[in-house]
Structures are given as structure tokens and as C-alpha cells.
C-alpha atoms as a PDB file:
ATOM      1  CA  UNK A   1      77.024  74.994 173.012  1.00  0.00           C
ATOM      2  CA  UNK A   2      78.544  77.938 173.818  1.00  0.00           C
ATOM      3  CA  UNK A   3      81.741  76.787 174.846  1.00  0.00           C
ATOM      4  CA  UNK A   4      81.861  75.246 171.484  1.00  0.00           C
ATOM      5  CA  UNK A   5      81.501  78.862 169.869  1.00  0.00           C
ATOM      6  CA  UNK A   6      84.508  80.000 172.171  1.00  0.00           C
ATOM      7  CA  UNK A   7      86.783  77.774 170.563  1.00  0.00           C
ATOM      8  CA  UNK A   8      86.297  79.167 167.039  1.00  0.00           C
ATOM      9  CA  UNK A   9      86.273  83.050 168.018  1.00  0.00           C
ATOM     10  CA  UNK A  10      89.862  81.947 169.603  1.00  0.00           C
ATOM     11  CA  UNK A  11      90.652  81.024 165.795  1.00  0.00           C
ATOM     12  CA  UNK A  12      88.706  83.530 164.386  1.00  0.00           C
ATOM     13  CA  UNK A  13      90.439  86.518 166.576  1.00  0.00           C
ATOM     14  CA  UNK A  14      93.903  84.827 165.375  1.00  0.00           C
ATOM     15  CA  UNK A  15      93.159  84.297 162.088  1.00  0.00           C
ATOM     16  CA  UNK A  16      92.183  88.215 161.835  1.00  0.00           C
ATOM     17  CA  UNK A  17      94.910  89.232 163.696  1.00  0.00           C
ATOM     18  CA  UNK A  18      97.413  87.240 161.281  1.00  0.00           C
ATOM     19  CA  UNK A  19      96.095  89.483 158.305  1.00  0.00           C
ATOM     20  CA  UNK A  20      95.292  92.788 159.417  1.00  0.00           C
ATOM     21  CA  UNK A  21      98.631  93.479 161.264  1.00  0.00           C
ATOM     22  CA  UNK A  22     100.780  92.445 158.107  1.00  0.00           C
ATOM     23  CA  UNK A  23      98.549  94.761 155.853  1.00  0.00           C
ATOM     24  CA  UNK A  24      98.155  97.595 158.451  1.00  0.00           C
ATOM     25  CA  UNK A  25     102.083  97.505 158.811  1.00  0.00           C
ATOM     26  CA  UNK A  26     102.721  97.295 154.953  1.00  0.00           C
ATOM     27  CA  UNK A  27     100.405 100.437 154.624  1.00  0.00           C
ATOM     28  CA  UNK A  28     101.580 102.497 157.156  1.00  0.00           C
ATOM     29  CA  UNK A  29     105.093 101.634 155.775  1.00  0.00           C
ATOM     30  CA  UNK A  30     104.096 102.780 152.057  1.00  0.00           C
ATOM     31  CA  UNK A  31     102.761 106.260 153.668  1.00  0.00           C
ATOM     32  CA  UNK A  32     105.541 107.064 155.259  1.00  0.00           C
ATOM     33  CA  UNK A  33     108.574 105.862 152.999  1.00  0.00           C
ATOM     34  CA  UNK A  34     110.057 108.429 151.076  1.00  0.00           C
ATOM     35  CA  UNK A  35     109.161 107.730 147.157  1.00  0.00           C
ATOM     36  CA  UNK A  36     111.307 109.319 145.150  1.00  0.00           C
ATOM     37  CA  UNK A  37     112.511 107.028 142.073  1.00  0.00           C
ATOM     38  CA  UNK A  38     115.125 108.349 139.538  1.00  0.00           C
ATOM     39  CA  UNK A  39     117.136 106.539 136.685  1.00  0.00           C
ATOM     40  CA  UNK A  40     120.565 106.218 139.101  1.00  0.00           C
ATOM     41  CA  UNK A  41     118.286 104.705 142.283  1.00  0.00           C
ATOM     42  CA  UNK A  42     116.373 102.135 139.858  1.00  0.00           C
ATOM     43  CA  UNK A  43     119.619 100.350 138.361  1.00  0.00           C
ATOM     44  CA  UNK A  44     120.918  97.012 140.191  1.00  0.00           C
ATOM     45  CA  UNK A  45     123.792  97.758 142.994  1.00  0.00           C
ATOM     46  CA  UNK A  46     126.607  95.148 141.877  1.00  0.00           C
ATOM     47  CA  UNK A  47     129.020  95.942 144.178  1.00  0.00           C
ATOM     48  CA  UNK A  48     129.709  99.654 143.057  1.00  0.00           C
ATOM     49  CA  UNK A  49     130.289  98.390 139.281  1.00  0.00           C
ATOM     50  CA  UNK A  50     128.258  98.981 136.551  1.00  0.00           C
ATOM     51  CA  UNK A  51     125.800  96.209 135.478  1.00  0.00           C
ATOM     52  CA  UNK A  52     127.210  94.550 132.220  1.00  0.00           C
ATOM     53  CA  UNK A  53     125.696  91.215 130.390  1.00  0.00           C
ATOM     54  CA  UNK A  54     122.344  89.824 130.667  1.00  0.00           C
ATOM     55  CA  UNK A  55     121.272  89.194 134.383  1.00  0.00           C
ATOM     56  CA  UNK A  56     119.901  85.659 133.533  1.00  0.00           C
ATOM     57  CA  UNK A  57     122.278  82.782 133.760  1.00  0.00           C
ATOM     58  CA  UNK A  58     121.414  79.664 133.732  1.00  0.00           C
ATOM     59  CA  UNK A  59     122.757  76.854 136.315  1.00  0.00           C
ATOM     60  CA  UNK A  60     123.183  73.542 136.153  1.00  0.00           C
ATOM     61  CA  UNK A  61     120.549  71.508 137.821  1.00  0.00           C
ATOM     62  CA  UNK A  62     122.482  69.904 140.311  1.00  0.00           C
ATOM     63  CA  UNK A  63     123.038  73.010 142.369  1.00  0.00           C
ATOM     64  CA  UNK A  64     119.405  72.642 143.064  1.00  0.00           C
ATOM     65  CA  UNK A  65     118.672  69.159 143.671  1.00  0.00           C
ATOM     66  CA  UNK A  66     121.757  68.856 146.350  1.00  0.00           C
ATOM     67  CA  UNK A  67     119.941  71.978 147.581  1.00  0.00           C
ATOM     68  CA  UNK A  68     116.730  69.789 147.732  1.00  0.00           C
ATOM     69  CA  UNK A  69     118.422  67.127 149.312  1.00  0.00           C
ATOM     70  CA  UNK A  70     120.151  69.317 152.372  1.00  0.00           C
ATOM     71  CA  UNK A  71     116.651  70.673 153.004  1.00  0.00           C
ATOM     72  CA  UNK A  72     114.528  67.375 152.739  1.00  0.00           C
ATOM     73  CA  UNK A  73     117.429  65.680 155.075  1.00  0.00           C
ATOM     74  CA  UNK A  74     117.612  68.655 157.651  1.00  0.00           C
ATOM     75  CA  UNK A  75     113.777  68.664 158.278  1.00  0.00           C
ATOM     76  CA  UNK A  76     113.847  65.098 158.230  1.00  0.00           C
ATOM     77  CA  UNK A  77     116.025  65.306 160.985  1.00  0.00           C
ATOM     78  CA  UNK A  78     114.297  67.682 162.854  1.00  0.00           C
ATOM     79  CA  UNK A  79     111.444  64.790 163.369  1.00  0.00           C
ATOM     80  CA  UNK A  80     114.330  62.966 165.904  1.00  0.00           C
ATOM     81  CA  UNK A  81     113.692  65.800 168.224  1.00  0.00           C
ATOM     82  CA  UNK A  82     110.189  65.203 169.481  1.00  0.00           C
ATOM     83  CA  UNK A  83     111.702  61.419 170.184  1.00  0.00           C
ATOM     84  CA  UNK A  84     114.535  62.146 171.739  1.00  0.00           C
ATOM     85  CA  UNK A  85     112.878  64.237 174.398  1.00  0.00           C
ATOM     86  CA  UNK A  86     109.955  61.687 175.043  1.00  0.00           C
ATOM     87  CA  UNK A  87     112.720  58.580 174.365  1.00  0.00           C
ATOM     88  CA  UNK A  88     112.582  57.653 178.001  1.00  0.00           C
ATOM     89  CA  UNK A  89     109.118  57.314 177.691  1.00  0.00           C
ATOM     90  CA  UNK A  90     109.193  55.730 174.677  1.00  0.00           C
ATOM     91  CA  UNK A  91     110.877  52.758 175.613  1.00  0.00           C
ATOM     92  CA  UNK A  92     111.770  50.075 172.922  1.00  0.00           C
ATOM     93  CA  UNK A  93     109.307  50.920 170.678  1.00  0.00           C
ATOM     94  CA  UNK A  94     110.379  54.360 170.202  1.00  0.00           C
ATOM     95  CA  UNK A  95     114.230  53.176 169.380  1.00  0.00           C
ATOM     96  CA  UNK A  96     112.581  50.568 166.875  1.00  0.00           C
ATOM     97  CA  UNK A  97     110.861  53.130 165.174  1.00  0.00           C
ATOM     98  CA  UNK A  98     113.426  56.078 165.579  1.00  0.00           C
ATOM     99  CA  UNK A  99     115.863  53.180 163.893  1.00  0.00           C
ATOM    100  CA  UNK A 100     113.699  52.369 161.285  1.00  0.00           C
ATOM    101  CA  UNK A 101     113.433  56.131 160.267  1.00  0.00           C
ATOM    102  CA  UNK A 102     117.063  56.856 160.475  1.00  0.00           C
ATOM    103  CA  UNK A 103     117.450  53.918 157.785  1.00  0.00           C
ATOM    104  CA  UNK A 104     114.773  54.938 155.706  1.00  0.00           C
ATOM    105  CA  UNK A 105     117.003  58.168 155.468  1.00  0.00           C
ATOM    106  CA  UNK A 106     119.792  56.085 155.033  1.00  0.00           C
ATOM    107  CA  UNK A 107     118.560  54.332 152.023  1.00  0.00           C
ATOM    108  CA  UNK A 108     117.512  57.704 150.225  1.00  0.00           C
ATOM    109  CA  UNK A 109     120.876  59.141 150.998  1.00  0.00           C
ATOM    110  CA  UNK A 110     122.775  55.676 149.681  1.00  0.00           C
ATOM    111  CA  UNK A 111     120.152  56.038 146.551  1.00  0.00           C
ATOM    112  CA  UNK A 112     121.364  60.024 146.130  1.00  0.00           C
ATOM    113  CA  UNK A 113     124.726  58.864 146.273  1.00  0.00           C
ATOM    114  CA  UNK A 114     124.288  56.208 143.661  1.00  0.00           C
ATOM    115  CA  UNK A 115     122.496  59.148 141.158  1.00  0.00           C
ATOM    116  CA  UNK A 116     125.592  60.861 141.911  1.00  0.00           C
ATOM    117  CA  UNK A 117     123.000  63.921 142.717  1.00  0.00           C
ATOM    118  CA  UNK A 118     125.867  64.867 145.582  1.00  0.00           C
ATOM    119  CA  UNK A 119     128.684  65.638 142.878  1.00  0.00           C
ATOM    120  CA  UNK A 120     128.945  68.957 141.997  1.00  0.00           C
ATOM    121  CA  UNK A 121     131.020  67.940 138.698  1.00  0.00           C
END
């Protein structure tokens, strides 16, 4: 029983760990930064020019969905790794299913294509 208790102080230790050095760092850091605002230090940096127009502009929506779409396809890919270090273990039924993945990609990227989500025009 007590071995079972070791495994969760493990977790427990981490799991502390992973919030008090984060805080204790951004505390320290807020002691001992200078804090001295002023109307010139507050105003947005553009390149040395002064800030003109309104700061919101709006995009169109396919910026973002091709965005999507290089994300969601570069993780996917990243699940080929783990199979292409174990593929000599994996035998046949690891290139069956490593093919069957690499179409399923296929067929979102031929169905991205067809919403022409991958133009920028």
C-alpha cells in the first residue's frame, strides 16, 4: 500500500513544483523590475513612427483557416514519427495503418483544396 502512495507524491511533488516556480519567478521578477510608467513609455513602438488609425483591422478569414490547416497537417504529421522508429517492428501492419493515415490526410487535404480554403484570393 505504500508503494501505491509513492506513486502519487511523485505527481504530487511535480504538480507543486509546476506552479510554485512559475509564480515564485513572476514575483521575484515584479520586485525587482524597475516600474516607472510615463505617457512616452506607454504608447505602441511602430517602428519609430507615430501610431496613426485605429489598431483594429479586420482580416479576411482565410488567413486563419489556411493557418488552421498548416497546424492540424504538421501535428498530424508528427504522429508518423513514433512509426517510423518502431516500423521495423511493426511489420505489415504498421505500413497498412501508417498508409491508411497518410490517406485519411490525403482526403482532408483534396477536400481543403476543393473549398478552395488554400487560396489566398
Amino acid at each position: 500500500m505504500t508503494n501505491y502512495w509513492n506513486s502519487y507524491l511523485f505527481v504530487l511533488v511535480f504538480l507543486a513544483l509546476g506552479i510554485a516556480l512559475p509564480a515564485a519567478a513572476l514575483t521575484i521578477g515584479r520586485w525587482l523590475r524597475p516600474h516607472n510608467p510615463y505617457r512616452e513609455k506607454l504608447t505602441p513602438y511602430e517602428s519609430g513612427v507615430e501610431p496613426f488609425g485605429d489598431a483594429h483591422v479586420r482580416y479576411n478569414a482565410r488567413y486563419y483557416l489556411f493557418a488552421l490547416l498548416f497546424v492540424v497537417f504538421d501535428v498530424e504529421i508528427l504522429f508518423l514519427y513514433p512509426w517510423a522508429v518502431g516500423f521495423h517492428e511493426l511489420g505489415l501492419f504498421g505500413l497498412v495503418e501508417a498508409l491508411i493515415f497518410m490517406a485519411m490526410l490525403v482526403i482532408g487535404l483534396v477536400y481543403a483544396w476543393r473549398k478552395k480554403v488554400l487560396e489566398w484570393n
